[in-house]
N, C-alpha and C. Protein backbone atom coordinates (compact mmCIF):
# COMPACT_ATOMS: atom_id res chain seq x y z
N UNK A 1 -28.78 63.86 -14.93
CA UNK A 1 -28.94 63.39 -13.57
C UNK A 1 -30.23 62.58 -13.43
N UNK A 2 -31.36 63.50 -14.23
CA UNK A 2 -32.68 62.13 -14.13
C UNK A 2 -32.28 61.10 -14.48
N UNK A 3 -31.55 60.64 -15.87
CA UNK A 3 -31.31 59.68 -16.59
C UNK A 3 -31.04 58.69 -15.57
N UNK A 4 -29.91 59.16 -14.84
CA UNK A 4 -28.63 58.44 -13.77
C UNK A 4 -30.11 57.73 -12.46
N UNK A 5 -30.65 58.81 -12.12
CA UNK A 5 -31.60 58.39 -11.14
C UNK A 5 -32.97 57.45 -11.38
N UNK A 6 -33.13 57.58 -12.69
CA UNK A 6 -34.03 56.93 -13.55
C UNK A 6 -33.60 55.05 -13.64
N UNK A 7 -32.27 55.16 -13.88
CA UNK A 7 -31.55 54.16 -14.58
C UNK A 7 -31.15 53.07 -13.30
N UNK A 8 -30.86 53.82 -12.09
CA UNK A 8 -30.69 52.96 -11.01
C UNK A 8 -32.07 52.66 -10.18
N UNK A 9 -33.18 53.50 -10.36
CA UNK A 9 -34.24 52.84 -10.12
C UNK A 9 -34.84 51.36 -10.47
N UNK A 10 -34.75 51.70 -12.27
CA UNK A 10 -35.04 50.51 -12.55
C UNK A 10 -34.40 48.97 -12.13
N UNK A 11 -32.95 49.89 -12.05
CA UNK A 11 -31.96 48.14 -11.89
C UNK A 11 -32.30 48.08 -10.60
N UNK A 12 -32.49 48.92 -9.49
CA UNK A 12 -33.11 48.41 -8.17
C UNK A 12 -34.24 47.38 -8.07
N UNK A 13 -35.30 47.51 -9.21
CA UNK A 13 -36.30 47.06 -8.70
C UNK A 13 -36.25 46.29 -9.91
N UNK A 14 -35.22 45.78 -10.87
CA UNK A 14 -35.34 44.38 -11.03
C UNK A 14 -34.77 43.71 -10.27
N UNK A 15 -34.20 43.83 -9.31
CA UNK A 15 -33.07 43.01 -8.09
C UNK A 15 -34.52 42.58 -7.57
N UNK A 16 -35.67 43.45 -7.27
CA UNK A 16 -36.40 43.16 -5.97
C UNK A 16 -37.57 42.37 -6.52
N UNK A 17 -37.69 42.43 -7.86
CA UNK A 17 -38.94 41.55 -8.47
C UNK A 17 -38.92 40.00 -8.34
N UNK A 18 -39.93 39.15 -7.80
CA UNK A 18 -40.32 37.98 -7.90
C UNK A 18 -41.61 37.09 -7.97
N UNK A 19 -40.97 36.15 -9.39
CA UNK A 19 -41.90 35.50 -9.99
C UNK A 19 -42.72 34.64 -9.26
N UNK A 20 -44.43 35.04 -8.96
CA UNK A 20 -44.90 33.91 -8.10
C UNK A 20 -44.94 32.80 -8.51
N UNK A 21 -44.91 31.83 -7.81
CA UNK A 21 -44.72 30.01 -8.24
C UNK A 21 -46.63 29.90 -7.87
N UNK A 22 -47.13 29.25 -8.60
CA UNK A 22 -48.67 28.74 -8.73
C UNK A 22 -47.96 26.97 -7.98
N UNK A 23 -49.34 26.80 -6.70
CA UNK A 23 -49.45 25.47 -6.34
C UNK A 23 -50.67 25.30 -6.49
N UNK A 24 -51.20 23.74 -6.92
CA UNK A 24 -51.99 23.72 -6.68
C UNK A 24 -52.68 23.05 -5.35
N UNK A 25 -53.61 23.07 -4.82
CA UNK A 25 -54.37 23.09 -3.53
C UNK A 25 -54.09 21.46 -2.90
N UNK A 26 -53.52 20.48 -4.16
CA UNK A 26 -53.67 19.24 -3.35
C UNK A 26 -52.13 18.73 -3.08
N UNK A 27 -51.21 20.18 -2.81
CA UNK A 27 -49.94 19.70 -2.31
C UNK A 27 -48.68 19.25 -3.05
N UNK A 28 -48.86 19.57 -4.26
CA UNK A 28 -48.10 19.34 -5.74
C UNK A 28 -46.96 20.46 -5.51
N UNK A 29 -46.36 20.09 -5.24
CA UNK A 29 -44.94 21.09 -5.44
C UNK A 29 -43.52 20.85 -6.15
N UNK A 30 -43.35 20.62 -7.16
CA UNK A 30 -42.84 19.96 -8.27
C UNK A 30 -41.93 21.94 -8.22
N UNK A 31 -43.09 22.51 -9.08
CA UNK A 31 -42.69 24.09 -9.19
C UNK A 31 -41.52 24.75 -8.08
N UNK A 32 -41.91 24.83 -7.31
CA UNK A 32 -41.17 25.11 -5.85
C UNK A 32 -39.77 24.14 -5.98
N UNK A 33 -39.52 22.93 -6.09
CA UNK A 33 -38.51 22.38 -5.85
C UNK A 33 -37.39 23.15 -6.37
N UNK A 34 -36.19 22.59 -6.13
CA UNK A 34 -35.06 23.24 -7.25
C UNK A 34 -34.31 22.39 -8.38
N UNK A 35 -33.17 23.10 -9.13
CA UNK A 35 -33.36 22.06 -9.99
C UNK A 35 -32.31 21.31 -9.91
N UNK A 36 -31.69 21.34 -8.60
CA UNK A 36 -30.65 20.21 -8.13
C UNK A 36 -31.27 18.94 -7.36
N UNK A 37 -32.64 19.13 -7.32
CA UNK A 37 -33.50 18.06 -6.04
C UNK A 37 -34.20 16.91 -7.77
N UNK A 38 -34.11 16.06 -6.71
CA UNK A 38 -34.22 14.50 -7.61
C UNK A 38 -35.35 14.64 -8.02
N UNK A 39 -35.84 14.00 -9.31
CA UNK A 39 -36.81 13.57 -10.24
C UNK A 39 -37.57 12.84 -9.16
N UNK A 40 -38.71 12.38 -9.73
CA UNK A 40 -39.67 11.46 -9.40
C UNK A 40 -40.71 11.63 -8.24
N UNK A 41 -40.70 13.00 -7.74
CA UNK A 41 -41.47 12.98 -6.88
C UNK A 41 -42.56 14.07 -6.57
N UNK A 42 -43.82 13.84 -6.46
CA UNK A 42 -44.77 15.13 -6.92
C UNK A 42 -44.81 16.44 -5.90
N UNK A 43 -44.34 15.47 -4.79
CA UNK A 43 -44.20 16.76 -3.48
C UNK A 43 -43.20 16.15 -3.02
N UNK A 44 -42.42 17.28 -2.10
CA UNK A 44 -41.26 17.01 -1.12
C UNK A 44 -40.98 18.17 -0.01
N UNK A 45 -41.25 17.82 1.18
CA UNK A 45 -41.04 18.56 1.77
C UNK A 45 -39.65 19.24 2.29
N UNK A 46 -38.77 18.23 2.39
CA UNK A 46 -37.82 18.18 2.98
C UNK A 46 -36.65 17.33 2.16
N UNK A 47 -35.39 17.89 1.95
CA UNK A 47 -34.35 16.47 1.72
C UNK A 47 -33.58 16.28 2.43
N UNK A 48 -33.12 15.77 2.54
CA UNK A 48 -31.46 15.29 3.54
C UNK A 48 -30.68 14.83 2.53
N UNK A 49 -28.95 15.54 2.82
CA UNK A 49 -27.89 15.25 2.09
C UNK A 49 -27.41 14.48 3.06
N UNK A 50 -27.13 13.16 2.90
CA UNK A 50 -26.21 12.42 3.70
C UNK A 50 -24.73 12.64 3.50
N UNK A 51 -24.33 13.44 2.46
CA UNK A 51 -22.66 13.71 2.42
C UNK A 51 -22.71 14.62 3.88
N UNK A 52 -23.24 15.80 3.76
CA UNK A 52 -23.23 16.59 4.66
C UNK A 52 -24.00 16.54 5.93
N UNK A 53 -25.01 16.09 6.26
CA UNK A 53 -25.63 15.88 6.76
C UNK A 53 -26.70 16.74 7.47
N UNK A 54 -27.09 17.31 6.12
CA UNK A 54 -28.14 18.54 6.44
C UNK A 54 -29.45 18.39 5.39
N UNK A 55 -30.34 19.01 6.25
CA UNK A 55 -31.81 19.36 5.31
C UNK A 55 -31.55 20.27 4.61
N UNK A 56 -32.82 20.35 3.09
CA UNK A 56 -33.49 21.19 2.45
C UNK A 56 -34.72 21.67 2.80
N UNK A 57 -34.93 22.71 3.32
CA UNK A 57 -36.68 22.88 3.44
C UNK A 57 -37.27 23.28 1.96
N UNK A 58 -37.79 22.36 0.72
CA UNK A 58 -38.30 23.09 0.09
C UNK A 58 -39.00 23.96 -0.30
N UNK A 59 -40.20 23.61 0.61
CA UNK A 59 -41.17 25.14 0.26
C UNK A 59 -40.79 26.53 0.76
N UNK A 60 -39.83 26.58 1.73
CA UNK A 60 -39.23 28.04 2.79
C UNK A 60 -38.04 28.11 1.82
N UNK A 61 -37.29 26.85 1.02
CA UNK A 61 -35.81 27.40 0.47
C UNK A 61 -34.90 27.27 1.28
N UNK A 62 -34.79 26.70 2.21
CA UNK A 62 -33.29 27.20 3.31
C UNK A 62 -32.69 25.71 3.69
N UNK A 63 -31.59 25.91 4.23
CA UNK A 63 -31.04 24.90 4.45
C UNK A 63 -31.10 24.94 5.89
N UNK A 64 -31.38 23.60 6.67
CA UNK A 64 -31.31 23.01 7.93
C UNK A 64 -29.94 22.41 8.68
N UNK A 65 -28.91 22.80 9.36
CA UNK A 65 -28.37 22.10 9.47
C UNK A 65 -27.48 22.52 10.63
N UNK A 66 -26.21 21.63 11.26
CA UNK A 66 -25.94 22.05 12.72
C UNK A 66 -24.79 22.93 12.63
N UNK A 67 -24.88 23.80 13.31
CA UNK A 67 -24.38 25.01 13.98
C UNK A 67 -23.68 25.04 14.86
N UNK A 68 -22.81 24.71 15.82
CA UNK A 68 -22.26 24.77 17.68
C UNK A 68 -23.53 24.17 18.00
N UNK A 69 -23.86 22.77 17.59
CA UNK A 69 -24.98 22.01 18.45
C UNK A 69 -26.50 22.54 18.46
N UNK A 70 -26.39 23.54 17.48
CA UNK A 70 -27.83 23.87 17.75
C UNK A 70 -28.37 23.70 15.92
N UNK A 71 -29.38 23.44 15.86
CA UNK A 71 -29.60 23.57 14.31
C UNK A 71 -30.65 24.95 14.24
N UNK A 72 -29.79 25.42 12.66
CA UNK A 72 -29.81 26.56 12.33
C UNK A 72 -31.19 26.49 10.65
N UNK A 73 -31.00 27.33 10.22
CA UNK A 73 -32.00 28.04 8.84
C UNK A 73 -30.80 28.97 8.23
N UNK A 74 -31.00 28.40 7.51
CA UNK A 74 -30.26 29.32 6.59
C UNK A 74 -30.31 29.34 5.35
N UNK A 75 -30.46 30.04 4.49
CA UNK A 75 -30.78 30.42 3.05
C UNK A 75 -29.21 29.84 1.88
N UNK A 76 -27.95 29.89 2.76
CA UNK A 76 -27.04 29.21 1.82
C UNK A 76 -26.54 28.29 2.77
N UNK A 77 -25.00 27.14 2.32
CA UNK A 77 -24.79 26.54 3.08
C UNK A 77 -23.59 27.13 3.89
N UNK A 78 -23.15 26.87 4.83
CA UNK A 78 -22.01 27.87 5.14
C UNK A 78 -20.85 27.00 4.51
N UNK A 79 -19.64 28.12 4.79
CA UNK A 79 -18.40 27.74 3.57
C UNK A 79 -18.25 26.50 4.20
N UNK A 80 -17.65 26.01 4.96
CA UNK A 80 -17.68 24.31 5.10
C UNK A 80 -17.86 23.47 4.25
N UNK A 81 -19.25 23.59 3.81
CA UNK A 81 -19.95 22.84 2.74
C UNK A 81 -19.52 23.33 1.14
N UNK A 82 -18.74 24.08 1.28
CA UNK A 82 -18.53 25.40 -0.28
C UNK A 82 -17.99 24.17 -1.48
N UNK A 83 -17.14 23.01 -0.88
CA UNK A 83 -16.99 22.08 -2.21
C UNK A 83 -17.91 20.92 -2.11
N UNK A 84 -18.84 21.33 -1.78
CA UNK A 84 -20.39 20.40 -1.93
C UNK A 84 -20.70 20.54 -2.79
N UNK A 85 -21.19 19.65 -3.86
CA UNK A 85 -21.96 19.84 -5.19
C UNK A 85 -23.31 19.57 -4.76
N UNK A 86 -24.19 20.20 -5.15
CA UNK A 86 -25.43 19.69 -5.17
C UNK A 86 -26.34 19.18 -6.00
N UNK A 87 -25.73 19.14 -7.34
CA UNK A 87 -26.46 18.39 -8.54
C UNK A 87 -25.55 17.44 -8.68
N UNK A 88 -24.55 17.00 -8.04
CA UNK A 88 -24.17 15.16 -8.08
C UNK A 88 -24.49 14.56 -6.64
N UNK A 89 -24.25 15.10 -5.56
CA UNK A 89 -24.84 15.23 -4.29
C UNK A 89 -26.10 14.19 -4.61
N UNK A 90 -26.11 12.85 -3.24
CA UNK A 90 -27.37 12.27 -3.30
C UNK A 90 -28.67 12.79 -2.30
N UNK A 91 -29.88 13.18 -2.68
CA UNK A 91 -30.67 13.70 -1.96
C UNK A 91 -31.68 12.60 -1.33
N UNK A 92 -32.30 12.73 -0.20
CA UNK A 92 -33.12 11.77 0.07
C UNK A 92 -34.63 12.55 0.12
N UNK A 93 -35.77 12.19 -0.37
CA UNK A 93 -36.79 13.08 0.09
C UNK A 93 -37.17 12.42 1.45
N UNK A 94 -37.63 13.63 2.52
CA UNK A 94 -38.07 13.14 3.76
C UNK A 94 -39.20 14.23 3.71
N UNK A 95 -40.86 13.84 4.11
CA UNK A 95 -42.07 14.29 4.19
C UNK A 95 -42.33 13.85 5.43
N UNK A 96 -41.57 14.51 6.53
CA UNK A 96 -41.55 14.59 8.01
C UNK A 96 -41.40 16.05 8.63
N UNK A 97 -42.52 16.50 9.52
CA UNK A 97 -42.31 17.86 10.12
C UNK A 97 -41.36 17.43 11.08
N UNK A 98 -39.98 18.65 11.16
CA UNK A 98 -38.18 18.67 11.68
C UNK A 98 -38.03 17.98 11.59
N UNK A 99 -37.58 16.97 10.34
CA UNK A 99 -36.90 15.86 10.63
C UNK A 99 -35.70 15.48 10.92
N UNK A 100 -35.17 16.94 11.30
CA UNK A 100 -33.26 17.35 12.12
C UNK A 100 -33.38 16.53 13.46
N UNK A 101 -35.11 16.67 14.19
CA UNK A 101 -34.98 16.65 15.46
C UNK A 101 -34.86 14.77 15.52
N UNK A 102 -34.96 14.04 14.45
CA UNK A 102 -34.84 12.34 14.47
C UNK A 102 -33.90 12.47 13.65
N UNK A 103 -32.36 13.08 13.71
CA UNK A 103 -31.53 12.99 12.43
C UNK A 103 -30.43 11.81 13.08
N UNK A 104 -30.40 11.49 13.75
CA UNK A 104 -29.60 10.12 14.45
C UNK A 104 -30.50 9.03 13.67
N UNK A 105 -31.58 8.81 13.27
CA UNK A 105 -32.45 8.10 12.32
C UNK A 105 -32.32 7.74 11.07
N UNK A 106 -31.92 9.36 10.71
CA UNK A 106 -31.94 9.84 9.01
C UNK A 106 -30.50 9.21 8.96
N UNK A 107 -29.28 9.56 9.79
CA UNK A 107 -28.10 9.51 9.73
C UNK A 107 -27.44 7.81 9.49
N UNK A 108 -28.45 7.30 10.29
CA UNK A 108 -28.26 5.97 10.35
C UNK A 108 -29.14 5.06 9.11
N UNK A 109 -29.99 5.19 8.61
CA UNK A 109 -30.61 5.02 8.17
C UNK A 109 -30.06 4.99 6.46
N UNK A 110 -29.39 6.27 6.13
CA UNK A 110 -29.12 6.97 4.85
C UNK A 110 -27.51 6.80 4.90
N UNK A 111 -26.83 6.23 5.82
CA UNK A 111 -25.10 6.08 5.24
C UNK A 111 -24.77 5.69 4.56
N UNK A 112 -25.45 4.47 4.22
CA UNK A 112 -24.96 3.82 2.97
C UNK A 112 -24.83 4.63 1.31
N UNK A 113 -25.70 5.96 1.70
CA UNK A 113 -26.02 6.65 0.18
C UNK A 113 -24.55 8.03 0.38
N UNK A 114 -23.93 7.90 1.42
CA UNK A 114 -22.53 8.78 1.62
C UNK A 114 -21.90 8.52 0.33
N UNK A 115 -21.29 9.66 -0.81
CA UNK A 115 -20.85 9.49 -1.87
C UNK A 115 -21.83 9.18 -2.97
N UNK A 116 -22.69 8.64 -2.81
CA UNK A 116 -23.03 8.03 -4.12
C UNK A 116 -23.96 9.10 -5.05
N UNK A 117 -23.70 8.90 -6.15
CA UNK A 117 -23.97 9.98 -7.23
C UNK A 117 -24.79 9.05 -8.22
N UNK A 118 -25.27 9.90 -9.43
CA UNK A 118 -26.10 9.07 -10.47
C UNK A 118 -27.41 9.55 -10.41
N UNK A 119 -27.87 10.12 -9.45
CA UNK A 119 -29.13 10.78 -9.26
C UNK A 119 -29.60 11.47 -10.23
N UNK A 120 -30.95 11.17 -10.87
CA UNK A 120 -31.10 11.89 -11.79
C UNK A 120 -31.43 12.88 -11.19
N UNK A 121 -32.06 14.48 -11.96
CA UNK A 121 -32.30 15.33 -10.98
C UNK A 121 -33.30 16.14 -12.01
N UNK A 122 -34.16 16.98 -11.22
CA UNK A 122 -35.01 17.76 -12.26
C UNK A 122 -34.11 18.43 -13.32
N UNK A 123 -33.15 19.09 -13.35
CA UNK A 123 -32.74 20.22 -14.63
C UNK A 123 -32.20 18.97 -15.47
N UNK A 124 -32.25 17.83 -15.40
CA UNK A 124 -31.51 17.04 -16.16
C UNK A 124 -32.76 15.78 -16.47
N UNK A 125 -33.99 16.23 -16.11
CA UNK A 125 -35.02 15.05 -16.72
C UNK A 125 -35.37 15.54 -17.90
N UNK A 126 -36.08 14.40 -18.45
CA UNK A 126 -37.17 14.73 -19.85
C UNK A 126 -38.55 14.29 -19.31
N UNK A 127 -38.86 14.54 -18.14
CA UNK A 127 -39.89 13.82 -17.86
C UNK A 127 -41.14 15.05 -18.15
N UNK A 128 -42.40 15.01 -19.04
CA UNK A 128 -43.12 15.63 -18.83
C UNK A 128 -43.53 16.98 -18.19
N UNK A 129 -43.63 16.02 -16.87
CA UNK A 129 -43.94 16.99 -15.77
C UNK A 129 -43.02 18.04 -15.27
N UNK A 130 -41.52 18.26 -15.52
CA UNK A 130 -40.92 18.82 -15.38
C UNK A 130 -40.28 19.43 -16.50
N UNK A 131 -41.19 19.85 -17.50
CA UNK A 131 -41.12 20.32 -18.86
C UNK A 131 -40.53 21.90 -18.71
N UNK A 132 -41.64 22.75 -17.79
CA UNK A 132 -41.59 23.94 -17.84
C UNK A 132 -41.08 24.45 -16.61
N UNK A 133 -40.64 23.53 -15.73
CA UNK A 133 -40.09 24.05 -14.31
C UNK A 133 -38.87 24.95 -14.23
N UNK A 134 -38.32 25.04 -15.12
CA UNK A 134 -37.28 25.96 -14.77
C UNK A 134 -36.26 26.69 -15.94
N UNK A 135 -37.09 26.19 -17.30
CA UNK A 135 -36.92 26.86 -19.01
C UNK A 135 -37.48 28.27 -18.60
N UNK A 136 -39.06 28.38 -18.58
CA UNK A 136 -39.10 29.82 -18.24
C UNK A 136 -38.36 30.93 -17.27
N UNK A 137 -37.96 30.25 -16.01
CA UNK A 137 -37.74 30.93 -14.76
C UNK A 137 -35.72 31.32 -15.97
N UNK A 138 -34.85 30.59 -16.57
CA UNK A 138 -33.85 30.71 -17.38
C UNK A 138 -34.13 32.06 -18.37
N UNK A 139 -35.11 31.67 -18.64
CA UNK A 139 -35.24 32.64 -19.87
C UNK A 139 -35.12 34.02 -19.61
N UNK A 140 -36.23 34.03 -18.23
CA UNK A 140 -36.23 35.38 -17.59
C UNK A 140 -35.02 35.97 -17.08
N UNK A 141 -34.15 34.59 -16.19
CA UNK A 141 -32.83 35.43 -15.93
C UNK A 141 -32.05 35.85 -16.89
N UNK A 142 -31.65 35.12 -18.20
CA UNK A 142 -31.26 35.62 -19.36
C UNK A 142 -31.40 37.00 -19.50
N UNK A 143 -33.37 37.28 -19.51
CA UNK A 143 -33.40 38.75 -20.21
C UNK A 143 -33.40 39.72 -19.10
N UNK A 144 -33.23 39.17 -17.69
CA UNK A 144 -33.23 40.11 -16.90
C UNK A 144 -31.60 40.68 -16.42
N UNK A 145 -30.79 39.39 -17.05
CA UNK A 145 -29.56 39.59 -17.06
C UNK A 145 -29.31 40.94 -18.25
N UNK A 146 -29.78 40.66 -19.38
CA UNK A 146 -29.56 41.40 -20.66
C UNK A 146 -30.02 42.72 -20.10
N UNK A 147 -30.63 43.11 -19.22
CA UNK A 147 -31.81 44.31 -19.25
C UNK A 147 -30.43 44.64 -18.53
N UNK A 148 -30.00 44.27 -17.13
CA UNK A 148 -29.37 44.91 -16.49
C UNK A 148 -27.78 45.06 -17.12
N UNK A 149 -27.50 44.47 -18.24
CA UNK A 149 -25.95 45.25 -18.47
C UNK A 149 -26.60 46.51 -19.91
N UNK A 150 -27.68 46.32 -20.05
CA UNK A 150 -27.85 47.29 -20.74
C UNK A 150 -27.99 48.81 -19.89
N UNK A 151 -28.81 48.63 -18.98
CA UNK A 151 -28.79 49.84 -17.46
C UNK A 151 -27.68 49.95 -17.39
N UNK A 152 -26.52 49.13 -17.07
CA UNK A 152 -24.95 49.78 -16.72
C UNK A 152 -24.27 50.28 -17.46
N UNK A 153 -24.70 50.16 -18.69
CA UNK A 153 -23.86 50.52 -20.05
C UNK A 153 -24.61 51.87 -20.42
N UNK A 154 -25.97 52.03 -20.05
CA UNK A 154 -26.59 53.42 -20.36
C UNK A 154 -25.84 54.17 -18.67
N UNK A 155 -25.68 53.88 -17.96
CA UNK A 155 -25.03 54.27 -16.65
C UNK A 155 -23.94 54.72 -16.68
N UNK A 156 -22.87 53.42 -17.52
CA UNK A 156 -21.80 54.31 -18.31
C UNK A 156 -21.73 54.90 -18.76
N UNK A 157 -22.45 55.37 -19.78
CA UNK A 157 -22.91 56.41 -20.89
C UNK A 157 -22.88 57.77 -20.36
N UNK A 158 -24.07 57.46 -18.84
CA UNK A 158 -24.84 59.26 -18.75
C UNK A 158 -23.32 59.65 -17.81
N UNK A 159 -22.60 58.74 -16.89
CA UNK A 159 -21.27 59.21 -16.40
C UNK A 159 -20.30 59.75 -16.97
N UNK A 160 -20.37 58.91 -17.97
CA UNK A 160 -19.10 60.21 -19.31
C UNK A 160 -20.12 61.54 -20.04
N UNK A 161 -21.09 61.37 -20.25
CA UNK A 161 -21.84 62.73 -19.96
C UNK A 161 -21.83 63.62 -19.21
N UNK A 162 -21.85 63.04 -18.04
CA UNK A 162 -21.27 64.17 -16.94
C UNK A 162 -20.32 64.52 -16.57
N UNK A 163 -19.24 63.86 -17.40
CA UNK A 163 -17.72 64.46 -17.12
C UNK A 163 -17.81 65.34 -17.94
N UNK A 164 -17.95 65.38 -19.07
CA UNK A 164 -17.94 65.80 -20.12
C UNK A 164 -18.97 67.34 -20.00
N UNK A 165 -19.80 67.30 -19.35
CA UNK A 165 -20.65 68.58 -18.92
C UNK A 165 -19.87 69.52 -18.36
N UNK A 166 -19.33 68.38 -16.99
CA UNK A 166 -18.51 69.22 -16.01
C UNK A 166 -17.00 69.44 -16.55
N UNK A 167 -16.73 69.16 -17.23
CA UNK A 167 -15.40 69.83 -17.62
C UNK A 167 -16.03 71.11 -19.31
N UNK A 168 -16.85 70.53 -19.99
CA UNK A 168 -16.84 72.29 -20.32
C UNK A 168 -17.73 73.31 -19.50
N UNK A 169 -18.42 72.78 -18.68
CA UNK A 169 -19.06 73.98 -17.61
C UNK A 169 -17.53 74.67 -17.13
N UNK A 170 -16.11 73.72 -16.40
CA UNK A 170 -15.17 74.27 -16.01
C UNK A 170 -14.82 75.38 -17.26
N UNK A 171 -14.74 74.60 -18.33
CA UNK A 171 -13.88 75.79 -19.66
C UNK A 171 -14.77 77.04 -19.56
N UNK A 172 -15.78 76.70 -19.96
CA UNK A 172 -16.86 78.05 -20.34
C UNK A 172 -16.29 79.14 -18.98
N UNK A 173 -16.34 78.55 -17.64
CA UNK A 173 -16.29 79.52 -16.38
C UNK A 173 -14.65 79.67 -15.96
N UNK A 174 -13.74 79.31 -17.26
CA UNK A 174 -12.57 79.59 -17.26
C UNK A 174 -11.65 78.96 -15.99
N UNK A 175 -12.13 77.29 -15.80
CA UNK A 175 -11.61 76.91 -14.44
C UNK A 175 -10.55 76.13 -15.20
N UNK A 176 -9.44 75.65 -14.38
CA UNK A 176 -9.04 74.04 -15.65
C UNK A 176 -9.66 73.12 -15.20
């Protein structure tokens, strides 16, 4: 039973662990981006998908976009958007605080990029600067992937242990 309680501790609190991202002080956020957002740019605050017609907030992570007329935050996109790609998807960087609230601007401005693909994108540069952005953060899910089917498989383990207890505890006390 420790084992069992032992074993789901740990896989709890690799679910809850996260890797801090280092910025440095003059606004460089390369690290932070993701690795569907376009090459070439040292900071970005914001993108706009003109397929869909919604923001990225990069440094918060969430997506910006309209709701029943109101614009929302949200951490995924809602299903609507579910056959949206976002690594062929064209991104625009915009370094404007809300730039939802001038999106008749963005909208007009960015139609012409509706459909169009070719974008290079960070997980797909060789550029230098985006050497180590997201090899390490892989690696870790790899072994944090590996850690956790090893926990389920020792999980499996101590559960047929305990059948196995509890059915000769039954024999020994003459139950079937």
């Amino acid at each position: 039973m420790k084992k069992i309680i032992l074993t789901a501790a740990i896989f709890v609190s690799l679910l809850t662990v996260k890797q801090a991202n280092a910025q440095i002080s003059f606004s460089l956020n390369i690290g932070s981006q993701p690795e569907w957002g376009p090459t070439g740019y040292d900071h970005a605050d914001y993108y706009y998908m003109p397929d869909i017609d919604t923001y990225y907030d990069v440094p918060a992570h969430q997506y910006v976009y309209l709701e029943n007329n109101t614009w929302v935050r949200r951490a995924a996109l809602p299903p609507r958007y579910s056959n949206y790609n976002l690594y062929n998807g064209y991104k625009v960087v915009v370094n404007e605080r809300n730039p939802w609230l001038r999106d008749n601007v963005y909208r007009t401005k960015y139609s012409n990029y509706k459909g169009r693909t070719g974008q290079t994108i960070i997980r797909d540069s060789r550029d230098a600067k985006y050497r180590n952005h997201w090899t390490g953060d892989r690696k870790e899910v790899r072994n944090d992937r590996k850690e956790i089917r090893n926990d389920r498989k020792e999980l499996r383990n101590d559960r047929k242990d305990n059948r196995r207890d509890r059915k000769d505890d039954r024999k020994q006390h003459g139950r079937p």
